[in-house]
Structures are given as C-alpha cells and as structure tokens.
C-alpha atoms as a PDB file:
ATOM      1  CA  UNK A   1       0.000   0.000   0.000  1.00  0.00           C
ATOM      2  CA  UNK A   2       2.913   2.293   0.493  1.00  0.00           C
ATOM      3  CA  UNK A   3       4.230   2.154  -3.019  1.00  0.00           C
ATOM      4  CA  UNK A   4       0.853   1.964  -4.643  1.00  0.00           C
ATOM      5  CA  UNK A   5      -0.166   5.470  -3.197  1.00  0.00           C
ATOM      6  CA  UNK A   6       2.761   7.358  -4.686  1.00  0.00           C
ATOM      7  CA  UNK A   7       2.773   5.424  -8.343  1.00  0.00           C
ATOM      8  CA  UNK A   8      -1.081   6.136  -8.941  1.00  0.00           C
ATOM      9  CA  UNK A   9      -0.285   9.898  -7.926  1.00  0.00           C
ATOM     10  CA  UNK A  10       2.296   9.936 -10.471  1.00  0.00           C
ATOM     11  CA  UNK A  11       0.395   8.193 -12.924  1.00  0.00           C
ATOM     12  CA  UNK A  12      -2.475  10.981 -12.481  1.00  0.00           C
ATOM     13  CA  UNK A  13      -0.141  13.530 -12.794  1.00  0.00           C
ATOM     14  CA  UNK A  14       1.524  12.329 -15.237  1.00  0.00           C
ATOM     15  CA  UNK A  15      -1.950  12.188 -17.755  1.00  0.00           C
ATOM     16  CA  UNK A  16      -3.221  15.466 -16.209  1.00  0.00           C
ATOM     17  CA  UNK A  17       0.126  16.738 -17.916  1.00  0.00           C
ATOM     18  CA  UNK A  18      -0.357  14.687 -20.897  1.00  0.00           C
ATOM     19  CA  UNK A  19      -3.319  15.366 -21.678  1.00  0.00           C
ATOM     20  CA  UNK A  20      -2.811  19.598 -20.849  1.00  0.00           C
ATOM     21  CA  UNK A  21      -0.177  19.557 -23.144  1.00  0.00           C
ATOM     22  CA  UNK A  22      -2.322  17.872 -26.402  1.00  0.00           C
ATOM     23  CA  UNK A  23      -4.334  20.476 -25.655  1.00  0.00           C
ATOM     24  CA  UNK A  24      -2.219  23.345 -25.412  1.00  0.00           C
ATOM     25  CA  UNK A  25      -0.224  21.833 -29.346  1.00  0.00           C
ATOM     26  CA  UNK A  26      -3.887  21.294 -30.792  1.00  0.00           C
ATOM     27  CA  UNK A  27      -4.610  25.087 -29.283  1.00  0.00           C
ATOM     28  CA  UNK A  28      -1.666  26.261 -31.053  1.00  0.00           C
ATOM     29  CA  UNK A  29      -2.415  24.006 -34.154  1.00  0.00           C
ATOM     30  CA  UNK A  30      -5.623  25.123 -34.255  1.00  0.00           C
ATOM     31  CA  UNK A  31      -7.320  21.531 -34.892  1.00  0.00           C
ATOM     32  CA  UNK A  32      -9.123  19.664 -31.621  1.00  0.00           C
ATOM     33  CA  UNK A  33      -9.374  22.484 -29.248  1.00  0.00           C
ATOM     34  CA  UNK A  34     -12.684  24.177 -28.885  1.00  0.00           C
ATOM     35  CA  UNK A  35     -11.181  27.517 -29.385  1.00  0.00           C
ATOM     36  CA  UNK A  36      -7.822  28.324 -31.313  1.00  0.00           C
ATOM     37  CA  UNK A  37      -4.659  30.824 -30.656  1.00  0.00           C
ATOM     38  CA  UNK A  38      -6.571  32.598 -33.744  1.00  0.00           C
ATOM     39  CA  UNK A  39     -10.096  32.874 -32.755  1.00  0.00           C
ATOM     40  CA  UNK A  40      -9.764  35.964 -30.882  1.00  0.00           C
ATOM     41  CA  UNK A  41     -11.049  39.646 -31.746  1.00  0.00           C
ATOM     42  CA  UNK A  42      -8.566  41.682 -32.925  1.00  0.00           C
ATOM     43  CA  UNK A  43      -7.335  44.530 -30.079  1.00  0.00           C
ATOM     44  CA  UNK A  44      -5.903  47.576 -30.448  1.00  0.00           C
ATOM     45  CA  UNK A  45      -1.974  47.330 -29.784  1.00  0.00           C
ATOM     46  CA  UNK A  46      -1.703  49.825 -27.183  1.00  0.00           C
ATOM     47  CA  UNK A  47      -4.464  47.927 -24.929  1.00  0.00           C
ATOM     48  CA  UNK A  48      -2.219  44.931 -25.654  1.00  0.00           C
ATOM     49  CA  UNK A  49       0.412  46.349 -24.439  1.00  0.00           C
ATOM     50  CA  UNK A  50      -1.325  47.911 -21.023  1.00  0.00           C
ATOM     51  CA  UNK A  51      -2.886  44.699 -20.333  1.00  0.00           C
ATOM     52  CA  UNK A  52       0.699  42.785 -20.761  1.00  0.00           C
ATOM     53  CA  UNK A  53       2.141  45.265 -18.531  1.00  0.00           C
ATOM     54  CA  UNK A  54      -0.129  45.193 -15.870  1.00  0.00           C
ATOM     55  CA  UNK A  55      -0.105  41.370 -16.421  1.00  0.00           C
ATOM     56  CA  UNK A  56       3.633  41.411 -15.972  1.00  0.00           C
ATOM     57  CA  UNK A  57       3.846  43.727 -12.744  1.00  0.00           C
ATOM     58  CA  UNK A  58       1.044  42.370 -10.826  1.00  0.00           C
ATOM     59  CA  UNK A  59       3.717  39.013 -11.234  1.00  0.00           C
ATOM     60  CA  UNK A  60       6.466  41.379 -10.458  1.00  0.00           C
ATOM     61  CA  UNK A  61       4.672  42.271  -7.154  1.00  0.00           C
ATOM     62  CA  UNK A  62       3.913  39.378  -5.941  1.00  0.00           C
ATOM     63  CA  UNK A  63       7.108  37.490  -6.213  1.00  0.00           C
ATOM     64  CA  UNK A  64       9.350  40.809  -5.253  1.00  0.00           C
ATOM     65  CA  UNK A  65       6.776  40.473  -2.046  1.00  0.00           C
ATOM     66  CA  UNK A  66       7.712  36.716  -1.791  1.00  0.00           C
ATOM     67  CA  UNK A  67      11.508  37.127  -1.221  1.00  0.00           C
ATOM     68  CA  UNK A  68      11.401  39.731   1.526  1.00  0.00           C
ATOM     69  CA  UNK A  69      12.391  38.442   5.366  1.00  0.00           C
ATOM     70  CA  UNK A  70       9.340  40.509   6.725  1.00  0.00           C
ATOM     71  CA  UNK A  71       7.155  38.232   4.552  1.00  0.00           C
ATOM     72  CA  UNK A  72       8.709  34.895   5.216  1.00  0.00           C
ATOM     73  CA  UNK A  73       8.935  35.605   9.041  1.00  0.00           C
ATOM     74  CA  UNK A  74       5.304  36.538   8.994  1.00  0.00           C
ATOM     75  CA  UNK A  75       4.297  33.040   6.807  1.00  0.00           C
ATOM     76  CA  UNK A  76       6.430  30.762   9.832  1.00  0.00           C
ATOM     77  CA  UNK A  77       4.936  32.517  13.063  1.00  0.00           C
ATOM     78  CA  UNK A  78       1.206  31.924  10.982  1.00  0.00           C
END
C-alpha cells in the first residue's frame, strides 16, 4: 500500500500533464481544441500592451513580495 499510493499519484499527474499539453499543441495548431490561438477579436496594440504590462507587474509584485524576510517571518509565526 505504500508504493501503490505514490505510483497512482504519479500516474495521475503524469496524464493530467499529458493530456494539458495535447491540448495546449492542438490550441496552437488550431485543430481539436474548442477555441484556437486565432479565434480571438482583434485589439488595439496599445491595450495589448497595457494589459501585458499590468499582467507582468502584478507578477512582479507578488514574487518581489515573496523574497522579503518581513514576509517569510510573517508566513512561519502563521
């Protein structure tokens, strides 16, 4: 029972990954998927840009928040 636990885990992962990733090809392929890397409506590229910005310091934030001693000694006396 102790081995079986951790190889059907890694077996589930392992599809979950699997199958995330024929999706993600037939997404870029545009075949299977339901929707397609092309199916979008066309935007402006300055709202493109604002959105990937915002995108990329809201990331920025939270992982510049992550590193910091105050943080980490809050998160152990929690």
């Amino acid at each position: 029972m102790n081995r079986i636990v951790p190889l059907l885990e890694g077996l589930f992962a392992g599809a979950v990954f699997f199958v995330t990733f024929l999706y993600a090809v037939s997404f870029i392929a545009d075949r299977v998927a339901s929707r397609a890397i092309n199916s979008g409506v066309p935007t402006p590229m300055p709202e493109l840009l604002a959105i990937n910005l915002l995108m990329l310091g809201a990331f920025t934030m939270q992982h510049s928040t992550f590193v910091r001693r105050a943080f980490k000694r809050v998160i152990r006396s929690a």
